[in-house]
PDB file of N, CA and C in Angstrom:
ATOM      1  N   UNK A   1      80.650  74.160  59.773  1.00  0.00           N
ATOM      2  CA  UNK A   1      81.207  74.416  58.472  1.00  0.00           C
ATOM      3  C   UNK A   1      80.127  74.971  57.570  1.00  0.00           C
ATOM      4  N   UNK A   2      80.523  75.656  56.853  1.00  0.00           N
ATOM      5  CA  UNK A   2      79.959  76.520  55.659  1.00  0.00           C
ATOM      6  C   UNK A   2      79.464  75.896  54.392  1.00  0.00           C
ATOM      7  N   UNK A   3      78.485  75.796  53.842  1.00  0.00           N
ATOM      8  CA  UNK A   3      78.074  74.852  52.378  1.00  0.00           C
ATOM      9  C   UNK A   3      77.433  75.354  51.762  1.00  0.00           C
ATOM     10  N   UNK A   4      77.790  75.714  50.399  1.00  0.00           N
ATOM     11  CA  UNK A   4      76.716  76.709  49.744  1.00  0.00           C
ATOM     12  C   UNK A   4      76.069  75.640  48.573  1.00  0.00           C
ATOM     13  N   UNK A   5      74.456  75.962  48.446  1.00  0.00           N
ATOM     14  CA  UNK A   5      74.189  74.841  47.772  1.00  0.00           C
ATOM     15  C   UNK A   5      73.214  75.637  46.392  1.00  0.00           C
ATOM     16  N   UNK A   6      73.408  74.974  45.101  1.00  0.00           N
ATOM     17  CA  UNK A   6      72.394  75.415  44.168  1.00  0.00           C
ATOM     18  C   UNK A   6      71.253  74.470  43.954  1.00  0.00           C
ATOM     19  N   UNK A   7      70.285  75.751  44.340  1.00  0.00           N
ATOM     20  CA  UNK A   7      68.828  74.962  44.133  1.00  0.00           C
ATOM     21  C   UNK A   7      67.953  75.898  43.673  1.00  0.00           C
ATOM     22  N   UNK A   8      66.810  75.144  43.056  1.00  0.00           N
ATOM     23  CA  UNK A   8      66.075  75.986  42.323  1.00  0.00           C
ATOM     24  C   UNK A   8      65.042  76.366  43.703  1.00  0.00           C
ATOM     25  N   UNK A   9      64.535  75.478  44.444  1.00  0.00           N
ATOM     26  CA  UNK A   9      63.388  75.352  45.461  1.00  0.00           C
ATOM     27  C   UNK A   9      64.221  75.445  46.563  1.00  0.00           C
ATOM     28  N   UNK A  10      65.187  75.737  46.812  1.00  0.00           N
ATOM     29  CA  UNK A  10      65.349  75.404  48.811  1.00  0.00           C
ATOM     30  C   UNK A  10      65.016  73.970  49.410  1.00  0.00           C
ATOM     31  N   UNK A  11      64.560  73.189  48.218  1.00  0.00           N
ATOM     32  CA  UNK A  11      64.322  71.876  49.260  1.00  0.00           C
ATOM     33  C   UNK A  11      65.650  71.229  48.503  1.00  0.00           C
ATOM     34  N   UNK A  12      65.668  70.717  47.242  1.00  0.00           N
ATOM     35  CA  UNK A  12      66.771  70.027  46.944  1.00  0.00           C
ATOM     36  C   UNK A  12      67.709  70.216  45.995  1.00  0.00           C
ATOM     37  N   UNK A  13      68.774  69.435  46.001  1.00  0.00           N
ATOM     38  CA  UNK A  13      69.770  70.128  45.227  1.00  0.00           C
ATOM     39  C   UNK A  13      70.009  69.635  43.601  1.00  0.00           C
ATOM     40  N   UNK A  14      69.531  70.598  43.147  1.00  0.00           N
ATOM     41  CA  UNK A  14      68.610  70.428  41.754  1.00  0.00           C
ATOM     42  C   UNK A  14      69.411  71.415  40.832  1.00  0.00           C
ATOM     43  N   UNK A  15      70.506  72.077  40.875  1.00  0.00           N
ATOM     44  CA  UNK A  15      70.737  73.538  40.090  1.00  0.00           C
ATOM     45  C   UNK A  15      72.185  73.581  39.753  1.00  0.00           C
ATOM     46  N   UNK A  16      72.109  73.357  38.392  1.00  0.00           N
ATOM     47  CA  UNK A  16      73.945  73.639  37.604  1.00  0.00           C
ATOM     48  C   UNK A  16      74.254  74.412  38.165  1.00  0.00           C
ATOM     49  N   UNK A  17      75.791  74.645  38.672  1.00  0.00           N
ATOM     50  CA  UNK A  17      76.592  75.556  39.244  1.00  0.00           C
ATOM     51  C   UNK A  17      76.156  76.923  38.141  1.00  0.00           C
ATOM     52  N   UNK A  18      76.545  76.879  36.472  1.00  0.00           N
ATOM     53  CA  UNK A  18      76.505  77.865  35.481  1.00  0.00           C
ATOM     54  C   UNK A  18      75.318  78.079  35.210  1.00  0.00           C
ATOM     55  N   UNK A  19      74.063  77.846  35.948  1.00  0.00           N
ATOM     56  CA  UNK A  19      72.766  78.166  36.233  1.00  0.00           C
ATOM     57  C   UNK A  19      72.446  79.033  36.796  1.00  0.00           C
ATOM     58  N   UNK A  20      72.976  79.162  38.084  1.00  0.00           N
ATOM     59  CA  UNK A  20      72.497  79.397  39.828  1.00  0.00           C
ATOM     60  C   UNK A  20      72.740  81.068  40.006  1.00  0.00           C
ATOM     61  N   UNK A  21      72.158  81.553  39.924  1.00  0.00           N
ATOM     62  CA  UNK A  21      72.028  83.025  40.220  1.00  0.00           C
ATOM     63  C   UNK A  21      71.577  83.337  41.890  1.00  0.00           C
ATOM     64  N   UNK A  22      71.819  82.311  42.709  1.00  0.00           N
ATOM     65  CA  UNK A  22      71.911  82.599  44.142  1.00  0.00           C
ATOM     66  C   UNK A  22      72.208  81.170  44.344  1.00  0.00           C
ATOM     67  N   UNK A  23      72.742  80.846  45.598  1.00  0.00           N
ATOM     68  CA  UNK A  23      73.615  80.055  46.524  1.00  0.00           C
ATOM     69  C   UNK A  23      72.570  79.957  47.974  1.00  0.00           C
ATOM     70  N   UNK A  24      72.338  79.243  48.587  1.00  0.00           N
ATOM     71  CA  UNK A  24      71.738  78.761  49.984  1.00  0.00           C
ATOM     72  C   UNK A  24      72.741  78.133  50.492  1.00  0.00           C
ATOM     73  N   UNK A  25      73.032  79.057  51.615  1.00  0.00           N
ATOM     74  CA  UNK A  25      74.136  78.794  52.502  1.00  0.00           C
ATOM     75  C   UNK A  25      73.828  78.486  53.633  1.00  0.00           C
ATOM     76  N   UNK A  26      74.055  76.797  54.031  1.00  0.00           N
ATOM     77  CA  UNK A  26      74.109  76.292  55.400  1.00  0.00           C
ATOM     78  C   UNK A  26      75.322  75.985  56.525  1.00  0.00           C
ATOM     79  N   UNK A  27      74.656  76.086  57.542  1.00  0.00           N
ATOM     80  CA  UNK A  27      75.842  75.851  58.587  1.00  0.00           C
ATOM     81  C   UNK A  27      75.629  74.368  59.032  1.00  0.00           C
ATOM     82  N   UNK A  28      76.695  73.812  59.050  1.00  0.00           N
ATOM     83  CA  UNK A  28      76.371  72.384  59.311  1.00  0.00           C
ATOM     84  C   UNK A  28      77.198  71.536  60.247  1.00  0.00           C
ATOM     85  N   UNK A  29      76.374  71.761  61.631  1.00  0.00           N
ATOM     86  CA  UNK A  29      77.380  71.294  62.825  1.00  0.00           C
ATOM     87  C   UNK A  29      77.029  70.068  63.131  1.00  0.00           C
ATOM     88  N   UNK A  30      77.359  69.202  63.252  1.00  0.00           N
ATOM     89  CA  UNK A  30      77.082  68.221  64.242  1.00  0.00           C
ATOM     90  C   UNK A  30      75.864  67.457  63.190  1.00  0.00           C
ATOM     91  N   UNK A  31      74.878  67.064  63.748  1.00  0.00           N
ATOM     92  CA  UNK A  31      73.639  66.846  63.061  1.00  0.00           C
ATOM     93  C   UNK A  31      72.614  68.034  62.975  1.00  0.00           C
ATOM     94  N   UNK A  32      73.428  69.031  62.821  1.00  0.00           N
ATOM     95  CA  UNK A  32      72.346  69.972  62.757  1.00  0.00           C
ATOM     96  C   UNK A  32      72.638  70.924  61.330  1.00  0.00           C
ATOM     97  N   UNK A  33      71.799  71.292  60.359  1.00  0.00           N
ATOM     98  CA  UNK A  33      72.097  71.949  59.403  1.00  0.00           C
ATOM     99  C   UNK A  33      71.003  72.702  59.234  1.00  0.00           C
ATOM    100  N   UNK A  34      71.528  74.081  59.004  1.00  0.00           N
ATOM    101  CA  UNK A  34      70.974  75.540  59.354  1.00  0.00           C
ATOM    102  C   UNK A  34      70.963  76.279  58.415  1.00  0.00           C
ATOM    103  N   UNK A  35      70.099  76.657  57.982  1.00  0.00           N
ATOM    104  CA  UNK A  35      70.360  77.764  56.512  1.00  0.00           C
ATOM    105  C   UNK A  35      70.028  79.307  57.276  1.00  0.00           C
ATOM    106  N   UNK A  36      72.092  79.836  56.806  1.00  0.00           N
ATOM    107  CA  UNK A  36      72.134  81.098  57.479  1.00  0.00           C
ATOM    108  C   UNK A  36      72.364  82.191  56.431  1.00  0.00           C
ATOM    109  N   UNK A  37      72.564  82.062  55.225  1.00  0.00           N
ATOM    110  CA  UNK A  37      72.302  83.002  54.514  1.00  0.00           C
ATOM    111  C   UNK A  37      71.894  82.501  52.898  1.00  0.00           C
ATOM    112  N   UNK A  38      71.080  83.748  52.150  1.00  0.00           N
ATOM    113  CA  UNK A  38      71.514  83.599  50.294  1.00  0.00           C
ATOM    114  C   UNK A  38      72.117  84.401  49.599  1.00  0.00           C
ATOM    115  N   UNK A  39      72.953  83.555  48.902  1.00  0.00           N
ATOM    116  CA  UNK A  39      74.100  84.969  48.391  1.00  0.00           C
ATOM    117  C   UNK A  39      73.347  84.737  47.006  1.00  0.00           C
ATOM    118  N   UNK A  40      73.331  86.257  46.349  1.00  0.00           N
ATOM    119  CA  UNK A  40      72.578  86.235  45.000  1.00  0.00           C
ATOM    120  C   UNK A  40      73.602  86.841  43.987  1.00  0.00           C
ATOM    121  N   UNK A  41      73.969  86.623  42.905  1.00  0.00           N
ATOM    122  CA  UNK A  41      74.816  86.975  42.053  1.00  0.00           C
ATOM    123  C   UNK A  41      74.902  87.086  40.671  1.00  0.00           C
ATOM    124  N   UNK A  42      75.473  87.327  39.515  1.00  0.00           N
ATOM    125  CA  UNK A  42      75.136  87.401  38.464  1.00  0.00           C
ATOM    126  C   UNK A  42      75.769  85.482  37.830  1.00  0.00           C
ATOM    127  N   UNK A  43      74.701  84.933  36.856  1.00  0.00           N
ATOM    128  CA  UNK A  43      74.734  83.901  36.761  1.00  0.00           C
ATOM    129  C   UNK A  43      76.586  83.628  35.606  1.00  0.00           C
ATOM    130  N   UNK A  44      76.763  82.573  36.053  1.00  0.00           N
ATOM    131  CA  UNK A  44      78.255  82.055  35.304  1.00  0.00           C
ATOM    132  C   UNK A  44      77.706  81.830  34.233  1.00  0.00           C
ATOM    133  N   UNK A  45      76.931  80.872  33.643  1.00  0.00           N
ATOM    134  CA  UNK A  45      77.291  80.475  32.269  1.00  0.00           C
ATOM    135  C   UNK A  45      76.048  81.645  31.789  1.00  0.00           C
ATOM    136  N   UNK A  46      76.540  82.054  30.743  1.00  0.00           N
ATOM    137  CA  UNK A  46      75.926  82.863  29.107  1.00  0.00           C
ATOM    138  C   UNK A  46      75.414  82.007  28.167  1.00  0.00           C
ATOM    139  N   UNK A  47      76.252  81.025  27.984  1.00  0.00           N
ATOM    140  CA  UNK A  47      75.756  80.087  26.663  1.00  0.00           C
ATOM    141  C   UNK A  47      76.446  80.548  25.424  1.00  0.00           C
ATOM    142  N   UNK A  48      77.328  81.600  25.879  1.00  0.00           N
ATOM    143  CA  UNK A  48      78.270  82.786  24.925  1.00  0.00           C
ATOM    144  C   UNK A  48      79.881  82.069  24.096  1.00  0.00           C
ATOM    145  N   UNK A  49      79.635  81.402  23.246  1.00  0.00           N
ATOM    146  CA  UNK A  49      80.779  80.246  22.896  1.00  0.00           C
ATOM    147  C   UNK A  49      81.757  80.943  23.018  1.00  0.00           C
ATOM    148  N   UNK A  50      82.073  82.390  22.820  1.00  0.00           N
ATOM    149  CA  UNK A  50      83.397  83.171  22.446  1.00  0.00           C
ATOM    150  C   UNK A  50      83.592  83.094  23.887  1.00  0.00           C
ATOM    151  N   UNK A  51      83.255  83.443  24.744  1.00  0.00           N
ATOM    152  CA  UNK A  51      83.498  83.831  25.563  1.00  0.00           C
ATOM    153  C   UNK A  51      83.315  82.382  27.233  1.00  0.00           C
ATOM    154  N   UNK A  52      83.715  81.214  27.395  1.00  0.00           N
ATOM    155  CA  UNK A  52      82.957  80.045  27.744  1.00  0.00           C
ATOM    156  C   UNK A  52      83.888  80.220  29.805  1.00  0.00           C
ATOM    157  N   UNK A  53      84.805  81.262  29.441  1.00  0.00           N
ATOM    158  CA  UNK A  53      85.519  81.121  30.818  1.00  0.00           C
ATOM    159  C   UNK A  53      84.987  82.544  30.889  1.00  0.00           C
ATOM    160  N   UNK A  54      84.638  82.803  32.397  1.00  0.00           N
ATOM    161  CA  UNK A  54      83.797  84.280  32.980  1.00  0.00           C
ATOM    162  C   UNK A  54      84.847  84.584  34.390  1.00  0.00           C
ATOM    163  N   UNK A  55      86.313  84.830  33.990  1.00  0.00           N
ATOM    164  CA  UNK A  55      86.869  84.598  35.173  1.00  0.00           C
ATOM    165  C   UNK A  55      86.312  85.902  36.634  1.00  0.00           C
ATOM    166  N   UNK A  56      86.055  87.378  36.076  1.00  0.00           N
ATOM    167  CA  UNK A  56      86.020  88.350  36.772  1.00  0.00           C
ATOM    168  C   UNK A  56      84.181  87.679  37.646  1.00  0.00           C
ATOM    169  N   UNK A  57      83.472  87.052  36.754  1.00  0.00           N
ATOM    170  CA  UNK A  57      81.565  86.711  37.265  1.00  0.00           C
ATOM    171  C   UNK A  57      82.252  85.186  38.530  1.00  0.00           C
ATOM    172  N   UNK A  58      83.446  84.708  37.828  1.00  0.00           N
ATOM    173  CA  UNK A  58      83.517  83.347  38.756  1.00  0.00           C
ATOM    174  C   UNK A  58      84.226  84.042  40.333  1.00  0.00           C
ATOM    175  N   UNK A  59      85.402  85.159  40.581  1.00  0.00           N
ATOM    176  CA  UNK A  59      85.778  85.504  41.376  1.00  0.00           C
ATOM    177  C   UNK A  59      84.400  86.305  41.975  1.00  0.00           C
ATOM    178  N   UNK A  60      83.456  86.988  41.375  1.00  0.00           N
ATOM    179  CA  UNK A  60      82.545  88.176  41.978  1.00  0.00           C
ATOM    180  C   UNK A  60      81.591  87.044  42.995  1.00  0.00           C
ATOM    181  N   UNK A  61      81.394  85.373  42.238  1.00  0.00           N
ATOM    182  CA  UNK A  61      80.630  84.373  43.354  1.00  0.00           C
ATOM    183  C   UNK A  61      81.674  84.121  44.316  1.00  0.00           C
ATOM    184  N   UNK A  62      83.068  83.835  44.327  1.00  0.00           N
ATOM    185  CA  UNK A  62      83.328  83.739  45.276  1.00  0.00           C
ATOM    186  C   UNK A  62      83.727  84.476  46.123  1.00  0.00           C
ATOM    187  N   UNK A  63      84.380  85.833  46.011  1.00  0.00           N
ATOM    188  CA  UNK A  63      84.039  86.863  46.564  1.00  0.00           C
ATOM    189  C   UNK A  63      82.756  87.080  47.791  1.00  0.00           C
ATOM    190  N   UNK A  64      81.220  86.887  47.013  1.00  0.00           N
ATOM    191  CA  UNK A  64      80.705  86.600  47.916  1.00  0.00           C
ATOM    192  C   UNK A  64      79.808  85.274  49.007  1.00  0.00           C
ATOM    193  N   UNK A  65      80.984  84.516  48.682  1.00  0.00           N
ATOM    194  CA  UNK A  65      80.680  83.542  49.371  1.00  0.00           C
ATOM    195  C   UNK A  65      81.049  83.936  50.827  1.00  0.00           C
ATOM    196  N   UNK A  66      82.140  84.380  50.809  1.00  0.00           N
ATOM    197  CA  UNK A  66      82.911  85.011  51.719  1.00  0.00           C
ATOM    198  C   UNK A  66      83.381  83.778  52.945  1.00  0.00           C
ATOM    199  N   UNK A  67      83.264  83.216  53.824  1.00  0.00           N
ATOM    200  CA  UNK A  67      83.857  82.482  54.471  1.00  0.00           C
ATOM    201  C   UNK A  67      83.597  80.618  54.180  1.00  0.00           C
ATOM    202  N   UNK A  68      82.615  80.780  53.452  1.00  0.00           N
ATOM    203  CA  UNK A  68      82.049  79.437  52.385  1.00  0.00           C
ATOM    204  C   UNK A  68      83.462  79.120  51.727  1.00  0.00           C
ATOM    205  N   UNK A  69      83.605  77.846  51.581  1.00  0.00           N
ATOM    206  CA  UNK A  69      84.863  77.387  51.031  1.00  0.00           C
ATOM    207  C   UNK A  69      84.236  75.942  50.378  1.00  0.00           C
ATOM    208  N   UNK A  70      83.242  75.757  50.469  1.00  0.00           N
ATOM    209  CA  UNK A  70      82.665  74.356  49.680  1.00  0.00           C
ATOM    210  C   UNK A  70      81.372  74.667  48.891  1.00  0.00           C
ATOM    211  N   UNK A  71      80.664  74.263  47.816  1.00  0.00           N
ATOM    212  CA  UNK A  71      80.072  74.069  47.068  1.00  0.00           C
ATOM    213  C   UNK A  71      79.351  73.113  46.388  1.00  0.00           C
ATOM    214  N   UNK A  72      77.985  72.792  46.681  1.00  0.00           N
ATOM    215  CA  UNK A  72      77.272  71.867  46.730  1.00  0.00           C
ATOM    216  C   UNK A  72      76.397  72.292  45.049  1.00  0.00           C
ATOM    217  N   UNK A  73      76.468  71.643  44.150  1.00  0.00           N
ATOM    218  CA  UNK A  73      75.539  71.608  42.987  1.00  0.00           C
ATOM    219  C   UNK A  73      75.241  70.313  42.020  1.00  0.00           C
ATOM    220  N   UNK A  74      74.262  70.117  41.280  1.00  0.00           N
ATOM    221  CA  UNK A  74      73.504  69.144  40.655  1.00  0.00           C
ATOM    222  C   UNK A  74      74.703  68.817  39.368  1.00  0.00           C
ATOM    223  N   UNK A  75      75.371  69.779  38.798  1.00  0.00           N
ATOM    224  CA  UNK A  75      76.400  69.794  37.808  1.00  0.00           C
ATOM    225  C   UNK A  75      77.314  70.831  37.876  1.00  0.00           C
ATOM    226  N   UNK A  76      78.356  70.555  37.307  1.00  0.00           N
ATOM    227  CA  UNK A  76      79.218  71.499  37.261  1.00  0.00           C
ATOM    228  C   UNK A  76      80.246  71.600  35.833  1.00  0.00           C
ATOM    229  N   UNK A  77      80.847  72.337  35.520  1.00  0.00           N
ATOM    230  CA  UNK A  77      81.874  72.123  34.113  1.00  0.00           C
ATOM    231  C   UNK A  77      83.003  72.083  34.674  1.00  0.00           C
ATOM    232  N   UNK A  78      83.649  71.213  33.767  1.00  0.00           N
ATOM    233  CA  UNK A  78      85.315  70.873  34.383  1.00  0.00           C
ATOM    234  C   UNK A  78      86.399  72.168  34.493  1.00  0.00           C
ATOM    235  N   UNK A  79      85.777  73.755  33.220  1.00  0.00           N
ATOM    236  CA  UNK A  79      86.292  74.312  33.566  1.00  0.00           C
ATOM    237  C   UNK A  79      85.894  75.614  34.282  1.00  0.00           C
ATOM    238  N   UNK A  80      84.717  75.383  34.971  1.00  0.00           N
ATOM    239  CA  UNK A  80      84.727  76.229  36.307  1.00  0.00           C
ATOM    240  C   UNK A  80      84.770  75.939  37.646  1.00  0.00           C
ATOM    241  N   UNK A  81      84.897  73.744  37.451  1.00  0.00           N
ATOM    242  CA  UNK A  81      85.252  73.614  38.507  1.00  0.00           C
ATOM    243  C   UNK A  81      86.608  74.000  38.848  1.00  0.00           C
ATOM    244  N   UNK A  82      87.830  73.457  38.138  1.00  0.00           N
ATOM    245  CA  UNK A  82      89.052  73.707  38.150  1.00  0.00           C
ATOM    246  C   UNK A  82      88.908  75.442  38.523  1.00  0.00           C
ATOM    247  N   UNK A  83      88.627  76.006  38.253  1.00  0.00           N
ATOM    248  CA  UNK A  83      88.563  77.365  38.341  1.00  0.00           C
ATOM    249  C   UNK A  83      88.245  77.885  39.874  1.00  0.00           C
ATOM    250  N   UNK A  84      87.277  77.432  40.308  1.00  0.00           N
ATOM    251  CA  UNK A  84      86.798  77.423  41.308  1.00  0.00           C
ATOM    252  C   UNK A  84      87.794  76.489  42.392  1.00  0.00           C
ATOM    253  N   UNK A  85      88.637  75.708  42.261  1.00  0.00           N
ATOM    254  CA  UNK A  85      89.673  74.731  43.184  1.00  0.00           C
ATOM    255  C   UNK A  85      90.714  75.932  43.578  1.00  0.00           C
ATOM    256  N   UNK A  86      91.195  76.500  42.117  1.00  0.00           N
ATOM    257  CA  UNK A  86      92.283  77.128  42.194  1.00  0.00           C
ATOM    258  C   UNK A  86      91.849  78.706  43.302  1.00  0.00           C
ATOM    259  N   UNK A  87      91.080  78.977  43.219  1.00  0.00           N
ATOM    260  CA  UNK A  87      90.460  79.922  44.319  1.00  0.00           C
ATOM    261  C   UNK A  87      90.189  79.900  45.820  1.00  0.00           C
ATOM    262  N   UNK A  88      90.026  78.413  46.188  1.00  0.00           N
ATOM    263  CA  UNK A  88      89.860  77.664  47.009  1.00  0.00           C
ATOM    264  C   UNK A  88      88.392  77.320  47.616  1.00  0.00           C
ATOM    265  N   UNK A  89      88.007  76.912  46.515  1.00  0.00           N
ATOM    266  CA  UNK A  89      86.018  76.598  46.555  1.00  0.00           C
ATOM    267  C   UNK A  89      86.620  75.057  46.146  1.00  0.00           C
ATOM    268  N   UNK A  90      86.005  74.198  47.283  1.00  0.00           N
ATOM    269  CA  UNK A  90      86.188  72.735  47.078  1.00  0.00           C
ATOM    270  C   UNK A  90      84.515  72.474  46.408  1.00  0.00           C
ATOM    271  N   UNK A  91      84.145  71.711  45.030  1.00  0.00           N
ATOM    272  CA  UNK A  91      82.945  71.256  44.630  1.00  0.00           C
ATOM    273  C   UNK A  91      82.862  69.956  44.997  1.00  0.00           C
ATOM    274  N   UNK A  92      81.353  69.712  45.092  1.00  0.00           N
ATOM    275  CA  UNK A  92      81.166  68.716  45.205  1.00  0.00           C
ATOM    276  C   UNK A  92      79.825  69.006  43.954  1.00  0.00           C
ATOM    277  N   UNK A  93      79.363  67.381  43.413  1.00  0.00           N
ATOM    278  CA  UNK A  93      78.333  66.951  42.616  1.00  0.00           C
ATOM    279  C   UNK A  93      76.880  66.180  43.328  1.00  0.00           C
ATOM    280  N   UNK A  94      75.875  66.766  43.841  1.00  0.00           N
ATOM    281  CA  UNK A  94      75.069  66.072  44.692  1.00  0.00           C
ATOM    282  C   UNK A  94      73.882  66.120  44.208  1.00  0.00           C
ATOM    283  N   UNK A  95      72.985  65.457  44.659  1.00  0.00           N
ATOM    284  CA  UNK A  95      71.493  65.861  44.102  1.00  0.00           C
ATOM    285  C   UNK A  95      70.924  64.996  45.370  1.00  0.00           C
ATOM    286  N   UNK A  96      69.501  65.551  45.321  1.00  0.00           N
ATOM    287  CA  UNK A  96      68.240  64.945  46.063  1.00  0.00           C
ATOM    288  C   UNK A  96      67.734  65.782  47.505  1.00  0.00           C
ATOM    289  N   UNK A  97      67.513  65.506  48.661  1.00  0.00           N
ATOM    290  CA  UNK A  97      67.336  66.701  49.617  1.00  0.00           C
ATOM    291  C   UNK A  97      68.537  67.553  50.202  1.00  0.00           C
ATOM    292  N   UNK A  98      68.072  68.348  50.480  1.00  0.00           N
ATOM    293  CA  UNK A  98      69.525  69.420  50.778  1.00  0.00           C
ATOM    294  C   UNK A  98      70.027  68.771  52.075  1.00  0.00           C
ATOM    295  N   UNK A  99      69.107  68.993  53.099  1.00  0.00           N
ATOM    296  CA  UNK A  99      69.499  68.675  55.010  1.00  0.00           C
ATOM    297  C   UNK A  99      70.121  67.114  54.978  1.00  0.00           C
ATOM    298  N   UNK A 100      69.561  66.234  54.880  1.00  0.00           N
ATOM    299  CA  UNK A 100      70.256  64.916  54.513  1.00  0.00           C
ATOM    300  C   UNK A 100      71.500  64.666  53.505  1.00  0.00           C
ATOM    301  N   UNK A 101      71.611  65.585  52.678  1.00  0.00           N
ATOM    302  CA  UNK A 101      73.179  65.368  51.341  1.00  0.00           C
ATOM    303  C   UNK A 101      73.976  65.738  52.277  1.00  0.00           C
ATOM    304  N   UNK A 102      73.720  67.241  53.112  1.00  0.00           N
ATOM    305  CA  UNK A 102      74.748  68.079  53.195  1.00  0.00           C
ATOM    306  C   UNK A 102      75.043  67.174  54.907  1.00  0.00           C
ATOM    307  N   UNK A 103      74.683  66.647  55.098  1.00  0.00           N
ATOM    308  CA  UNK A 103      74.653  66.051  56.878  1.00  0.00           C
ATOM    309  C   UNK A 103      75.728  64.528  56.088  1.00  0.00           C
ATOM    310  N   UNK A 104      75.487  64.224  55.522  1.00  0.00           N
ATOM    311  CA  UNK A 104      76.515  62.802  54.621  1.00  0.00           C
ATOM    312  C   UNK A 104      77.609  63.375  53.877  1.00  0.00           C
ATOM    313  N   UNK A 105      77.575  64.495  52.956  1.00  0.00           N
ATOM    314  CA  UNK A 105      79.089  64.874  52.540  1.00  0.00           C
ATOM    315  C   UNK A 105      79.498  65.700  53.846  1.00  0.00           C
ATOM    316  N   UNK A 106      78.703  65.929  54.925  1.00  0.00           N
ATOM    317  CA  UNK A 106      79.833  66.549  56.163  1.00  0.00           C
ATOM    318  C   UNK A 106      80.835  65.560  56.856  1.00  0.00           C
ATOM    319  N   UNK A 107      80.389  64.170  56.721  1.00  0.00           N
ATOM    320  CA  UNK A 107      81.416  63.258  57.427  1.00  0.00           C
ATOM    321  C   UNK A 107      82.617  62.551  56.635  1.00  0.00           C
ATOM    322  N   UNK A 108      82.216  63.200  55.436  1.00  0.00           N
ATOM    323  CA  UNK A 108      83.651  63.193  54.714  1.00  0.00           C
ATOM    324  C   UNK A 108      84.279  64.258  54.304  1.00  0.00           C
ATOM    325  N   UNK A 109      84.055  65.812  55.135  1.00  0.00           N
ATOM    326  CA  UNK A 109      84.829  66.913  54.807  1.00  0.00           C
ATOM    327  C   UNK A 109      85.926  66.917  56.012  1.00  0.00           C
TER     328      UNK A 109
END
């Protein structure tokens, strides 16, 4: 299975979803978790009050998530998670090392 995670370092998962201007994408079989790609993108949140929903920047990340269907980050907003459900990006809220989170939320996906 597919897990895209926001981090600032590649070691842990440290990075607001409306932060993350790239994604670390692991494959995670068995006990084994593999980082097979980074998708890089233009960041969701602005900080832009008029403007607080980015629907065309939220489809362009998942777009290229491309076969990724889950989402691993330190925070998220209620309305880009919802946003992100309705697309079919399941979030999750995690923090601390990446290989060990993502090996424990795999036995409950």
């Amino acid at each position: 299975m597919l897990i895209a995670v926001a981090s600032r370092d590649g070691r842990e998962i440290n990075q607001h979803f409306g932060h993350a201007e790239r994604f670390l994408v692991y494959d995670v079989n068995g006990t084994e978790v593999k980082l097979v790609d980074e998708k890089k993108f233009e960041r969701y949140c602005t900080y832009d009050q008029g403007h607080p929903l980015r629907a065309p920047v939220l489809r362009a990340i998942v777009d290229s998530l491309g076969e990724c269907h889950t989402v691993v980050c330190a925070q998220i907003g209620q309305g880009p998670q919802m946003e992100l459900e309705q697309l079919g990006i399941e979030t999750f809220v995690a923090d601390g090392p990446i290989k060990p989170t993502l090996m424990e939320l795999a036995k409950l996906l």
